[in-house]
C-alpha atoms as a PDB file:
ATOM      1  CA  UNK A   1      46.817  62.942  93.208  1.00  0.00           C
ATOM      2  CA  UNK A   2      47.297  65.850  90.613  1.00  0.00           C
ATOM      3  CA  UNK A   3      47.700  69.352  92.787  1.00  0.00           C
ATOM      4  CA  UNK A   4      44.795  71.034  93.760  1.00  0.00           C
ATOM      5  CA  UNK A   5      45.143  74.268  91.431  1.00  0.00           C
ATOM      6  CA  UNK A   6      45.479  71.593  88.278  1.00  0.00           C
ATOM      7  CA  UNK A   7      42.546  69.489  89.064  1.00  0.00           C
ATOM      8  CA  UNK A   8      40.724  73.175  89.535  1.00  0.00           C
ATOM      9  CA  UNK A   9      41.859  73.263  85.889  1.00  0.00           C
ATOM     10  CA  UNK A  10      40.750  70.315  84.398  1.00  0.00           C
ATOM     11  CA  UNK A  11      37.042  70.328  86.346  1.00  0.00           C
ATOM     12  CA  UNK A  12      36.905  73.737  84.590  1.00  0.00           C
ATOM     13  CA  UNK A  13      37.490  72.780  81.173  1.00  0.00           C
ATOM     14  CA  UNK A  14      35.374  69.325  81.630  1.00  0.00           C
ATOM     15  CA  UNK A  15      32.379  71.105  82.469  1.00  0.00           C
ATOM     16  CA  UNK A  16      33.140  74.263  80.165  1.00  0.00           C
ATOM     17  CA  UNK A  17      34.603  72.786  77.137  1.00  0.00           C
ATOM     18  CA  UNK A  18      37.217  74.737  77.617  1.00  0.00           C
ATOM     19  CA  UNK A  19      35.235  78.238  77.323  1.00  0.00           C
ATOM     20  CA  UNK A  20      36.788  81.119  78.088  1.00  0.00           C
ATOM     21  CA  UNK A  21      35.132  81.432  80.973  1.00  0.00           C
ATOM     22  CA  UNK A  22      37.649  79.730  82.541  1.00  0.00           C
ATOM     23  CA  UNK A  23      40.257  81.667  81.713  1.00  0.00           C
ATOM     24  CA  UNK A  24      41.443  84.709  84.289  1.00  0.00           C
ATOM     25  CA  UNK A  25      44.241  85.708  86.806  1.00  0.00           C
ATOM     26  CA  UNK A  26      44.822  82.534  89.074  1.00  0.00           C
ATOM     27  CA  UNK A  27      42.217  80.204  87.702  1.00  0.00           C
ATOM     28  CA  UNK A  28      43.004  79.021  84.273  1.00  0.00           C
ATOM     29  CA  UNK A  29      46.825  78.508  82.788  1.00  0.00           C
ATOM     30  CA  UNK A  30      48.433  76.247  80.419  1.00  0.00           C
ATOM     31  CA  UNK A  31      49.819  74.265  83.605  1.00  0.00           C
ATOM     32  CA  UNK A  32      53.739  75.914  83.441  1.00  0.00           C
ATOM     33  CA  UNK A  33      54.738  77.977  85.572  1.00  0.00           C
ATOM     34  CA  UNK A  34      52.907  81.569  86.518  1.00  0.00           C
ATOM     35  CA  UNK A  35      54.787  84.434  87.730  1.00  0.00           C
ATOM     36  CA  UNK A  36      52.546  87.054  89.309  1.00  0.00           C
ATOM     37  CA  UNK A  37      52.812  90.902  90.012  1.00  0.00           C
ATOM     38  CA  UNK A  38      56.095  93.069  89.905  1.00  0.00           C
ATOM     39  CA  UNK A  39      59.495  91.584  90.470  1.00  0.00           C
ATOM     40  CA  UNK A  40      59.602  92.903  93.933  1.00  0.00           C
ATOM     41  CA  UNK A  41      56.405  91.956  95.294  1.00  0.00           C
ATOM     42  CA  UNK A  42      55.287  89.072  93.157  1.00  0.00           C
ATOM     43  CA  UNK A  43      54.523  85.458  93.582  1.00  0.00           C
ATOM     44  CA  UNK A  44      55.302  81.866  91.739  1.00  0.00           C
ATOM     45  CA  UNK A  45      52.750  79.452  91.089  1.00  0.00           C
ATOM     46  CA  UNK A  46      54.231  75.894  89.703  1.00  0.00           C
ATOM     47  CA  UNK A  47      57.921  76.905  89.505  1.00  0.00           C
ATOM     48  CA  UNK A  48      60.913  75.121  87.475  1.00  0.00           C
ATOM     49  CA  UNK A  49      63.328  74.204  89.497  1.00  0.00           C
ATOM     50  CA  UNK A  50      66.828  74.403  88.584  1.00  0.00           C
ATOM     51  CA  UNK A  51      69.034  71.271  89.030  1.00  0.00           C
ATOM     52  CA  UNK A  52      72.291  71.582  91.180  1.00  0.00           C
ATOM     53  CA  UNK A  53      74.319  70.833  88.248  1.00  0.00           C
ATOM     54  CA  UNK A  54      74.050  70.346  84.514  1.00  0.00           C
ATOM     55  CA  UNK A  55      75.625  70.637  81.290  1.00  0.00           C
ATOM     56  CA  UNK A  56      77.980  73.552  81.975  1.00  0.00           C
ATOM     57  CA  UNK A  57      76.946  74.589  85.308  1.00  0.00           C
ATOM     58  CA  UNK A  58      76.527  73.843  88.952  1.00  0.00           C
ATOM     59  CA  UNK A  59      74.840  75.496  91.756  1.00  0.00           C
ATOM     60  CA  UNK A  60      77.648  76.222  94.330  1.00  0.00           C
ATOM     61  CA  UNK A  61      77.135  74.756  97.805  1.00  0.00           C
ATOM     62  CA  UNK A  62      76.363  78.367  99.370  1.00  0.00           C
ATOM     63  CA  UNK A  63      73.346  78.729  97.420  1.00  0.00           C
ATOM     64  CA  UNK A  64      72.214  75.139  97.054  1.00  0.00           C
ATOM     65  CA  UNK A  65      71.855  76.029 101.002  1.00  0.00           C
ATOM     66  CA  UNK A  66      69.724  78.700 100.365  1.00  0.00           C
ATOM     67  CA  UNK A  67      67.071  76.533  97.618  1.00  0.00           C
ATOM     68  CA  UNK A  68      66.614  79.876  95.878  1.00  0.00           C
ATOM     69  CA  UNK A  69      66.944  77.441  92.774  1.00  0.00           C
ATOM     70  CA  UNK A  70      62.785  78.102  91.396  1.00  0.00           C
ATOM     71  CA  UNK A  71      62.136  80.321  88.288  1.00  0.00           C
ATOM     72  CA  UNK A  72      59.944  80.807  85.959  1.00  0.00           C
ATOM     73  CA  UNK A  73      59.903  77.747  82.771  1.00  0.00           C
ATOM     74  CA  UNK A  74      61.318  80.013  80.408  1.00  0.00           C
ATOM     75  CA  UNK A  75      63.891  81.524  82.551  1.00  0.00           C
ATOM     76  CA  UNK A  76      65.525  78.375  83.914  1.00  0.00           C
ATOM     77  CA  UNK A  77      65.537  76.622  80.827  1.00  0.00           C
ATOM     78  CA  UNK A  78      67.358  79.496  79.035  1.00  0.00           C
ATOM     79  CA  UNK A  79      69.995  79.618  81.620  1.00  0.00           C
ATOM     80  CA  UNK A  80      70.950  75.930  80.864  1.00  0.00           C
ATOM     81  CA  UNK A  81      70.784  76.816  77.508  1.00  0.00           C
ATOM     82  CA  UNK A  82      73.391  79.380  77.376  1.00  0.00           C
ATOM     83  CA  UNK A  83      75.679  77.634  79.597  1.00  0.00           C
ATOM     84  CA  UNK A  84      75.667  74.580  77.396  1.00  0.00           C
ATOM     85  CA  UNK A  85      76.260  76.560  74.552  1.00  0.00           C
ATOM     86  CA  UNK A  86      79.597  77.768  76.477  1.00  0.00           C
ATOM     87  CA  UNK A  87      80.351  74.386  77.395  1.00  0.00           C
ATOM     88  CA  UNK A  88      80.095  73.065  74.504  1.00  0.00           C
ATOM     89  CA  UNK A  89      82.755  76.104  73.148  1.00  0.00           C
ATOM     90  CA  UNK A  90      84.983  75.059  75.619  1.00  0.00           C
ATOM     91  CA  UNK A  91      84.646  71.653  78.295  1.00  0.00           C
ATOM     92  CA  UNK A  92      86.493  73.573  80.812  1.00  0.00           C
ATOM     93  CA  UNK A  93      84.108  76.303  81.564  1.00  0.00           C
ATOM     94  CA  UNK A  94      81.521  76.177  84.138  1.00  0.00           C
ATOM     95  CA  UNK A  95      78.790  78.314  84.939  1.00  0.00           C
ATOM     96  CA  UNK A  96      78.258  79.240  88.525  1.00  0.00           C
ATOM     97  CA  UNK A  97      74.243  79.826  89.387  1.00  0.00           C
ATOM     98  CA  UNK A  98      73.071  81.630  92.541  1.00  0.00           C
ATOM     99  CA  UNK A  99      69.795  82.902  93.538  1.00  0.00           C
ATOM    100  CA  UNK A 100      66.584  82.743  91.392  1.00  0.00           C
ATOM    101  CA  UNK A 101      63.459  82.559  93.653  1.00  0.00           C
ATOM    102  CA  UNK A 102      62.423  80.795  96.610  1.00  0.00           C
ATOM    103  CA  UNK A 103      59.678  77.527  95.931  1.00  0.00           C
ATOM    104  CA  UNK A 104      56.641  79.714  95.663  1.00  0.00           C
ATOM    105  CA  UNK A 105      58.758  83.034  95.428  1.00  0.00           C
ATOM    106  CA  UNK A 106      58.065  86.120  97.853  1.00  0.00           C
ATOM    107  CA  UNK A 107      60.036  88.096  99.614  1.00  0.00           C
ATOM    108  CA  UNK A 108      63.678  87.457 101.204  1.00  0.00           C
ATOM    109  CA  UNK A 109      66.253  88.704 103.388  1.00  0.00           C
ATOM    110  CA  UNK A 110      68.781  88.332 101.084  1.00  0.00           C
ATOM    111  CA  UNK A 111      66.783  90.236  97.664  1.00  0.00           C
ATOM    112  CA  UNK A 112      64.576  93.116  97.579  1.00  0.00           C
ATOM    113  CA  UNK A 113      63.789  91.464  93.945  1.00  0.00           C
ATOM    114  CA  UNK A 114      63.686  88.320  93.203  1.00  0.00           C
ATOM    115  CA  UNK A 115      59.920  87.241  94.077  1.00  0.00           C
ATOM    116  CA  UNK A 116      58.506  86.268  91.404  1.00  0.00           C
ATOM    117  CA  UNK A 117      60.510  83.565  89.357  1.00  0.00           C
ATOM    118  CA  UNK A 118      62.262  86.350  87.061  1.00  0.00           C
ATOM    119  CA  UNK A 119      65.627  87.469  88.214  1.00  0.00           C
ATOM    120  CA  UNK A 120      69.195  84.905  88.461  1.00  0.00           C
ATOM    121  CA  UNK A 121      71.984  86.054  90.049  1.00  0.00           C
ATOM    122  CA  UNK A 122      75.016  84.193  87.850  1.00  0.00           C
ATOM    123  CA  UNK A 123      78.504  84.272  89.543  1.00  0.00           C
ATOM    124  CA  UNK A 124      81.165  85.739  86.860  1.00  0.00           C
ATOM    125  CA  UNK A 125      83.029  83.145  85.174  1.00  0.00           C
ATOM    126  CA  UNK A 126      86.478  83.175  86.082  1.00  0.00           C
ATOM    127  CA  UNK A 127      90.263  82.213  84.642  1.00  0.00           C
ATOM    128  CA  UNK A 128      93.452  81.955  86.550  1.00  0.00           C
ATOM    129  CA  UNK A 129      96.042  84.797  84.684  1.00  0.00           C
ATOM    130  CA  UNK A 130      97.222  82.550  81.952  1.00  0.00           C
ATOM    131  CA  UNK A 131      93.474  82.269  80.699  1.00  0.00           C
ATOM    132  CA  UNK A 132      92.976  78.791  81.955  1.00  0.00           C
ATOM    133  CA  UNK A 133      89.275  78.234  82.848  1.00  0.00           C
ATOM    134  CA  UNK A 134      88.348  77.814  86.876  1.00  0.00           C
ATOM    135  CA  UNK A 135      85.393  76.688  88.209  1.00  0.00           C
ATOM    136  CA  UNK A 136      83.106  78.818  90.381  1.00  0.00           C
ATOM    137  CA  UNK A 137      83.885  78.774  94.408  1.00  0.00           C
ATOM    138  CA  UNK A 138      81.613  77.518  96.484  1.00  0.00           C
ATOM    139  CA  UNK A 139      80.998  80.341  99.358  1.00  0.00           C
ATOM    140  CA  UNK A 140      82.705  83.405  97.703  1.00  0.00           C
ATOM    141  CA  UNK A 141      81.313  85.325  95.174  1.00  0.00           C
ATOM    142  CA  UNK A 142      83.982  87.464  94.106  1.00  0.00           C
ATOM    143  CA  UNK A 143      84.402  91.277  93.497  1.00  0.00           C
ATOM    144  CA  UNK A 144      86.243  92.921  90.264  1.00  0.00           C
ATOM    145  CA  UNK A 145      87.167  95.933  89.486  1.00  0.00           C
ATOM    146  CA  UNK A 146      87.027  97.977  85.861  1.00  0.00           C
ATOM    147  CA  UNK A 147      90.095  96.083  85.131  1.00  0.00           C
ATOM    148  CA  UNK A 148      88.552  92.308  85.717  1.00  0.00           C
ATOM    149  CA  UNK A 149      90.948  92.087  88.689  1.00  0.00           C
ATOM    150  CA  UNK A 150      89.610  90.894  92.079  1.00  0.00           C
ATOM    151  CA  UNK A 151      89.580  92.815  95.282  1.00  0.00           C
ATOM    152  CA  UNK A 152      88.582  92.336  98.669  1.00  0.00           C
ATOM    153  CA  UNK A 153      85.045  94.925  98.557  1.00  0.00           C
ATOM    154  CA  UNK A 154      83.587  96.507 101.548  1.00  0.00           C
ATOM    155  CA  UNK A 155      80.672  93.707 101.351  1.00  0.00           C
ATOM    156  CA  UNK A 156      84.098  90.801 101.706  1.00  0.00           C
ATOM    157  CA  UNK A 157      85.565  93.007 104.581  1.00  0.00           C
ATOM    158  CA  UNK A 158      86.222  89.058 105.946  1.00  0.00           C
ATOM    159  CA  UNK A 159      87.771  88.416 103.421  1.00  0.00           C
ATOM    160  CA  UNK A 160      87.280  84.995 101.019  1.00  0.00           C
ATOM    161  CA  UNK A 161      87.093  81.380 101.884  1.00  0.00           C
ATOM    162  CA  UNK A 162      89.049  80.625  99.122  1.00  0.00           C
ATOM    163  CA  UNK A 163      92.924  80.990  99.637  1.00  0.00           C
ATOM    164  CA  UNK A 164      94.073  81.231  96.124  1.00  0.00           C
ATOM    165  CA  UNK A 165      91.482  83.809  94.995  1.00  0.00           C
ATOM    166  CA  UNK A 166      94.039  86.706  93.830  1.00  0.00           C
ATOM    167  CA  UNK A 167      94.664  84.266  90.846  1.00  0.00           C
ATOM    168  CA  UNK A 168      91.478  85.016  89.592  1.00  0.00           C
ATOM    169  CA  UNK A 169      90.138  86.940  86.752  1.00  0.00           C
ATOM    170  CA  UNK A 170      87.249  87.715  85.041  1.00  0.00           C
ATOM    171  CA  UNK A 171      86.442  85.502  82.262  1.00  0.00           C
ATOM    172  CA  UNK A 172      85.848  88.281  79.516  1.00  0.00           C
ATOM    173  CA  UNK A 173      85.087  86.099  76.853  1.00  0.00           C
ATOM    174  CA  UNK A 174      82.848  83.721  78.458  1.00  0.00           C
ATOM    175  CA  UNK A 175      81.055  85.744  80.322  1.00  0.00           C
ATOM    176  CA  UNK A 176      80.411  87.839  76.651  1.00  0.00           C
ATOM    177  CA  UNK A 177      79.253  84.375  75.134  1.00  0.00           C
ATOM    178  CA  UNK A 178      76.707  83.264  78.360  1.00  0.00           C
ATOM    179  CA  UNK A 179      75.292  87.052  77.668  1.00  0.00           C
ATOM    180  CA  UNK A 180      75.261  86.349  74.084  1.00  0.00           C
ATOM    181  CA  UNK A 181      73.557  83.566  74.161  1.00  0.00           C
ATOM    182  CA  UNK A 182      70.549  85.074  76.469  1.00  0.00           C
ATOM    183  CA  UNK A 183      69.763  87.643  74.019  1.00  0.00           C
ATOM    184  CA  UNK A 184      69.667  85.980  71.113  1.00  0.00           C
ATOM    185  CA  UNK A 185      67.424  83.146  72.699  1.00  0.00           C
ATOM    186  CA  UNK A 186      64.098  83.230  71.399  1.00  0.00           C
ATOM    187  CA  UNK A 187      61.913  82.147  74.340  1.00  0.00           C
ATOM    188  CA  UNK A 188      62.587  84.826  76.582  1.00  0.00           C
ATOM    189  CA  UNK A 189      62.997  89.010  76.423  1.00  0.00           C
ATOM    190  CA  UNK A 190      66.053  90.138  78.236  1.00  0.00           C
ATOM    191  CA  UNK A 191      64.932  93.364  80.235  1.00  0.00           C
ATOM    192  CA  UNK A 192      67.843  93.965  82.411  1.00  0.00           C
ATOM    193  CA  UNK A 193      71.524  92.461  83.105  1.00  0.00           C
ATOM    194  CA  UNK A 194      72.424  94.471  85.672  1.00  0.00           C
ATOM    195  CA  UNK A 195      76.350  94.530  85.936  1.00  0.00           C
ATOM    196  CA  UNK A 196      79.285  97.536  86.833  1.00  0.00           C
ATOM    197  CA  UNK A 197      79.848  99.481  84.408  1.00  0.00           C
ATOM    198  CA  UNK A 198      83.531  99.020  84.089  1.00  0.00           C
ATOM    199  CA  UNK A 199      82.766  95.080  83.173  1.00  0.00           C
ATOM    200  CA  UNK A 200      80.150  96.096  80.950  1.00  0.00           C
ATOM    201  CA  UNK A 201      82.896  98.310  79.198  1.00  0.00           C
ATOM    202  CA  UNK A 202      85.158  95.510  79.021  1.00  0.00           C
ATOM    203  CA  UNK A 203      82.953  93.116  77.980  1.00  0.00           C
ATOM    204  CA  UNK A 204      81.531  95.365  74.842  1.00  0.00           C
ATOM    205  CA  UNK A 205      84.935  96.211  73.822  1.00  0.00           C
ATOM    206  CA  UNK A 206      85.509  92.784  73.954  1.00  0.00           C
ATOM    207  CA  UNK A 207      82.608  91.735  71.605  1.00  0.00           C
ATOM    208  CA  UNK A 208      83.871  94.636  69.647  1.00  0.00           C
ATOM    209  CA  UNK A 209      87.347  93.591  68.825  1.00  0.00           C
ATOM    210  CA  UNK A 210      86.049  89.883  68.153  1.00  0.00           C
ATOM    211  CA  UNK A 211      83.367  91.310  65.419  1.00  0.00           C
ATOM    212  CA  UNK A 212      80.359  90.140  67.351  1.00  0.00           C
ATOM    213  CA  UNK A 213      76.948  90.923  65.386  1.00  0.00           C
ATOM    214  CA  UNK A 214      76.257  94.609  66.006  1.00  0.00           C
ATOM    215  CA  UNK A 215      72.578  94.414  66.706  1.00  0.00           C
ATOM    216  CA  UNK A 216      73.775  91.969  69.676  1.00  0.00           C
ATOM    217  CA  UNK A 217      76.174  94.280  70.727  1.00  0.00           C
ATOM    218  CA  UNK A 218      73.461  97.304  70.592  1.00  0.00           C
ATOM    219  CA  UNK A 219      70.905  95.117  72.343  1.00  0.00           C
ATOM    220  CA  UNK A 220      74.020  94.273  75.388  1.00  0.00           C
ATOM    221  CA  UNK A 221      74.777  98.019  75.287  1.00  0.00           C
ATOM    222  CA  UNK A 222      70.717  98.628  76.364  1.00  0.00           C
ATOM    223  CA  UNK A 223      70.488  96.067  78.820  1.00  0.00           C
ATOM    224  CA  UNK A 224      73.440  95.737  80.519  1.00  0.00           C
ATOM    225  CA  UNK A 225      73.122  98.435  83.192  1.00  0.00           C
ATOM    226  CA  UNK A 226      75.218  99.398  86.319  1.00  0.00           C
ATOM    227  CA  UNK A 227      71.594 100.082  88.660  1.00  0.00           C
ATOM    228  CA  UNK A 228      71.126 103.462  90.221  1.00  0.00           C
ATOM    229  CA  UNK A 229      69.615 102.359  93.478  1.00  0.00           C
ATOM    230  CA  UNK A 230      71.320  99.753  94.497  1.00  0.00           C
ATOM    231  CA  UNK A 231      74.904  97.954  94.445  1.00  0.00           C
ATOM    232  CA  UNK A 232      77.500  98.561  91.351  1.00  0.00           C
ATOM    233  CA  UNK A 233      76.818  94.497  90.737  1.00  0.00           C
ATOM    234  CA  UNK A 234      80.713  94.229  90.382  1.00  0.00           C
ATOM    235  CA  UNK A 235      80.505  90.620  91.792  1.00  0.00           C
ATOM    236  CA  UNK A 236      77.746  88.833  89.824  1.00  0.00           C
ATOM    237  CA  UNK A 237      75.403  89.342  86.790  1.00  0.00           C
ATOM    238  CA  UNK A 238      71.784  89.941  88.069  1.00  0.00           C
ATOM    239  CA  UNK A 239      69.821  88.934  85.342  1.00  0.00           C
ATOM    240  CA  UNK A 240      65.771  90.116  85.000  1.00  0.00           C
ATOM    241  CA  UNK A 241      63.242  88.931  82.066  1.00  0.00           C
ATOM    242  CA  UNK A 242      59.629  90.177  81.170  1.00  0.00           C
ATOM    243  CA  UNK A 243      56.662  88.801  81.564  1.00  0.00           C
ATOM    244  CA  UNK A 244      55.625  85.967  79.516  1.00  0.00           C
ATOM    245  CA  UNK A 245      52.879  87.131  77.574  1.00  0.00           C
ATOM    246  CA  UNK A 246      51.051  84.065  79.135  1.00  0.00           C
ATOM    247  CA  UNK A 247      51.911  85.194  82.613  1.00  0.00           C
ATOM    248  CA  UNK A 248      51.102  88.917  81.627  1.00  0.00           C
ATOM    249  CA  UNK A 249      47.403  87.832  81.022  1.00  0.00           C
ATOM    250  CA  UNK A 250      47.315  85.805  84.852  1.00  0.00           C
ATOM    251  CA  UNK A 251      48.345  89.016  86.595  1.00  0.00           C
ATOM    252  CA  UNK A 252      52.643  89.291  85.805  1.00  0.00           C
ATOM    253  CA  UNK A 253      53.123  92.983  85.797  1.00  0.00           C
ATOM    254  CA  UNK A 254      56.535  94.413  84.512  1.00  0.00           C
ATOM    255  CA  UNK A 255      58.298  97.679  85.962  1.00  0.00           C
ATOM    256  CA  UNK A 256      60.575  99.943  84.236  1.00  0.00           C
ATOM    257  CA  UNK A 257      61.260 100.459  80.218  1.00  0.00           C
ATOM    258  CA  UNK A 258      59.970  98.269  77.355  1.00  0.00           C
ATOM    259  CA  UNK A 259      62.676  98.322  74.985  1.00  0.00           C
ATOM    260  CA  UNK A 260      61.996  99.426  71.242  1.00  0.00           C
ATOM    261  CA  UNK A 261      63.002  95.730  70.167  1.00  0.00           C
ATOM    262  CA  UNK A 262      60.582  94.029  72.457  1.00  0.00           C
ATOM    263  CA  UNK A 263      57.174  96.064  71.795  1.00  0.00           C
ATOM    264  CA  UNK A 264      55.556  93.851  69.460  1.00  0.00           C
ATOM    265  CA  UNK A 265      55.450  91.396  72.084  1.00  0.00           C
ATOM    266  CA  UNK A 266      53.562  93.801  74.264  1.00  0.00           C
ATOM    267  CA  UNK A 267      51.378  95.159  71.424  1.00  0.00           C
ATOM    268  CA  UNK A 268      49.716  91.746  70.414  1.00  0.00           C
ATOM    269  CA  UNK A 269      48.162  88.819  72.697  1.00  0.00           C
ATOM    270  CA  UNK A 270      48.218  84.998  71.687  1.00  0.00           C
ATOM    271  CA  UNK A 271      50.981  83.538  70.057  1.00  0.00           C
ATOM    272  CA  UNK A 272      53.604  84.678  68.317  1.00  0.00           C
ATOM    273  CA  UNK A 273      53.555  85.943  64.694  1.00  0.00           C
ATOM    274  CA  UNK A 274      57.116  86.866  64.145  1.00  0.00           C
ATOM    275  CA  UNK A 275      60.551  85.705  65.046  1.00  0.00           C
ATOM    276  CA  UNK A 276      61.802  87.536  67.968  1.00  0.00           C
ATOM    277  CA  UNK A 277      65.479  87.483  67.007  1.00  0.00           C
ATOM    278  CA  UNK A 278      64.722  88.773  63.844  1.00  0.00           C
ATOM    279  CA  UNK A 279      62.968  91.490  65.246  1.00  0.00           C
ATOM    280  CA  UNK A 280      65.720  92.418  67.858  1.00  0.00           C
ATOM    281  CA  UNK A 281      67.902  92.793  64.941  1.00  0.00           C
ATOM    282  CA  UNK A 282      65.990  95.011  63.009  1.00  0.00           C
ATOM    283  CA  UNK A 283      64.818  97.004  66.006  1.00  0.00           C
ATOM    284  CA  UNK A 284      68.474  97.344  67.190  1.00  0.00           C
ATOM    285  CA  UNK A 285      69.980  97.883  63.746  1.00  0.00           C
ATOM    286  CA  UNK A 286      67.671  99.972  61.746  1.00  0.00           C
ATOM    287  CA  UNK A 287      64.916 101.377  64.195  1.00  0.00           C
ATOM    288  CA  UNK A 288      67.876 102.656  67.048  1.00  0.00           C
ATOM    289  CA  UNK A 289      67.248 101.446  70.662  1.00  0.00           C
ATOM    290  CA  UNK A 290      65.898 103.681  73.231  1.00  0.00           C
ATOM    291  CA  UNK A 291      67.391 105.042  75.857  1.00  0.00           C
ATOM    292  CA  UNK A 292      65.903 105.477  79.638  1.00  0.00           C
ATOM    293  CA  UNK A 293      66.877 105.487  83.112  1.00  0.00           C
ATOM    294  CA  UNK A 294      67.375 102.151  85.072  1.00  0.00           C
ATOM    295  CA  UNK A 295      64.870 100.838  86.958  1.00  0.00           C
ATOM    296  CA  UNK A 296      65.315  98.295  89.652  1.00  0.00           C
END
């Protein structure tokens, strides 16, 4: 039998036709997924759920232990998107997925975020110091410093389960690409990546040297952020989307900036009359992004 909230649903468009009537914050949807409120106080209403491994990434067995592996359809479907496209660049590298949200999101003891379907945690990609892809560890998530060399942080006072980790480094380049390929996907509207700012240095001067498009690289400049309130995020990329403009109409409420190159999608309901991408480049290109304070 269909869940309750979808056969809700279709008894309301049966005996409405489909009026708008129907329509309003937890009643009618288009059957995805619904992420409610603020990021750190919301809910999630018919979740994706990530798969433990896929084309380019796994879900180590640390956070497979958790289940934190439900987001919002757009979100979890662009994370397997951009680590197949690094796959695909190279067979060797694979993506290492933490937390999204719990099944019907909330709050945690491990996030003061995370409730509502729209924040991943993505473990760095790594290479051993000859450049030779490694494959995310399965307890440790590893610290860096501005250098992409790993250290044992105050929060790994333990130590790491893994023996060889002072081989590792971080994976400049593909963690540039996996970036790279979130903001120039069209189906969702990177608000935050929040990372240290000595990795966000080195990966910009990275996409830099390798002539990445500049409107990409002004777009990673404005998002990737080093968070005032909280953690330097020197061990993982925490990585936050806005509302769908779906979800914004069933009660998804975003906090912080709207960024010049996403305010059309704010400005008009229904579907979409432009190209996002195109958009972000203009915006980023001609218009100048705007600058605020983080907000977390």
């Amino acid at each position: 039998m269909p869940p309750l909230a979808t056969r809700l649903a279709l008894l309301c468009a049966l005996l409405l036709g489909g009026s708008p009537a129907c329509a309003g914050p937890n009643l009618w949807t288009d059957l995805g997924s619904v992420s409610t409120d603020k990021s750190n106080r919301g809910r999630l209403r018919s979740p994706a759920r990530l798969p433990l491994r896929g084309s380019g990434f796994r879900v180590p067995k640390r956070w497979q232990e958790r289940g934190f592996q439900y987001g919002t359809d757009e979100l979890v479907a662009a994370v397997q998107r951009a680590a197949a496209r690094v796959h695909a660049a190279d067979r060797r590298a694979t993506l290492g997925v933490a937390d999204f949200s719990r099944n019907r999101g909330g709050s945690s003891k491990w996030h003061n975020s995370h409730h509502s379907g729209r924040d991943v945690d993505i473990i760095f990609y790594t290479t051993d110091a000859g450049g030779k892809p490694l494959p995310p560890q399965d307890l440790d998530m590893m610290t860096f410093d501005d250098d992409g060399k790993p250290y044992v942080g105050k929060r790994d006072k333990d130590g790491y389960h893994d023996p060889a980790w002072a081989v590792r480094r971080f994976d400049v380049r593909r963690n540039w690409e996996f970036i790279e390929a979130l903001l120039t996907d069209p189906s969702i509207r990177l608000q935050w990546v929040f990372v240290s700012d000595g990795l966000k240095a080195k990966l910009l001067a990275w996409a830099r040297r390798k002539q990445r498009p500049q409107w990409v690289i002004a777009y990673a400049d404005m998002v990737l952020r080093q968070p005032a309130d909280s953690l330097p995020h020197d061990n993982h990329f925490h990585v936050r989307v806005y509302c769908s403009r779906a979800d914004r109409f069933h009660g998804c409420v975003d906090r912080g900036p709207v960024w010049q190159h996403e305010k059309k999608t704010f400005k008009y309901d229904g579907p979409e009359l432009y190209d996002p991408v195109t958009w972000r480049r203009l915006a980023s290109v001609e218009l100048g992004l705007w600058r605020t304070g983080s907000s977390r």
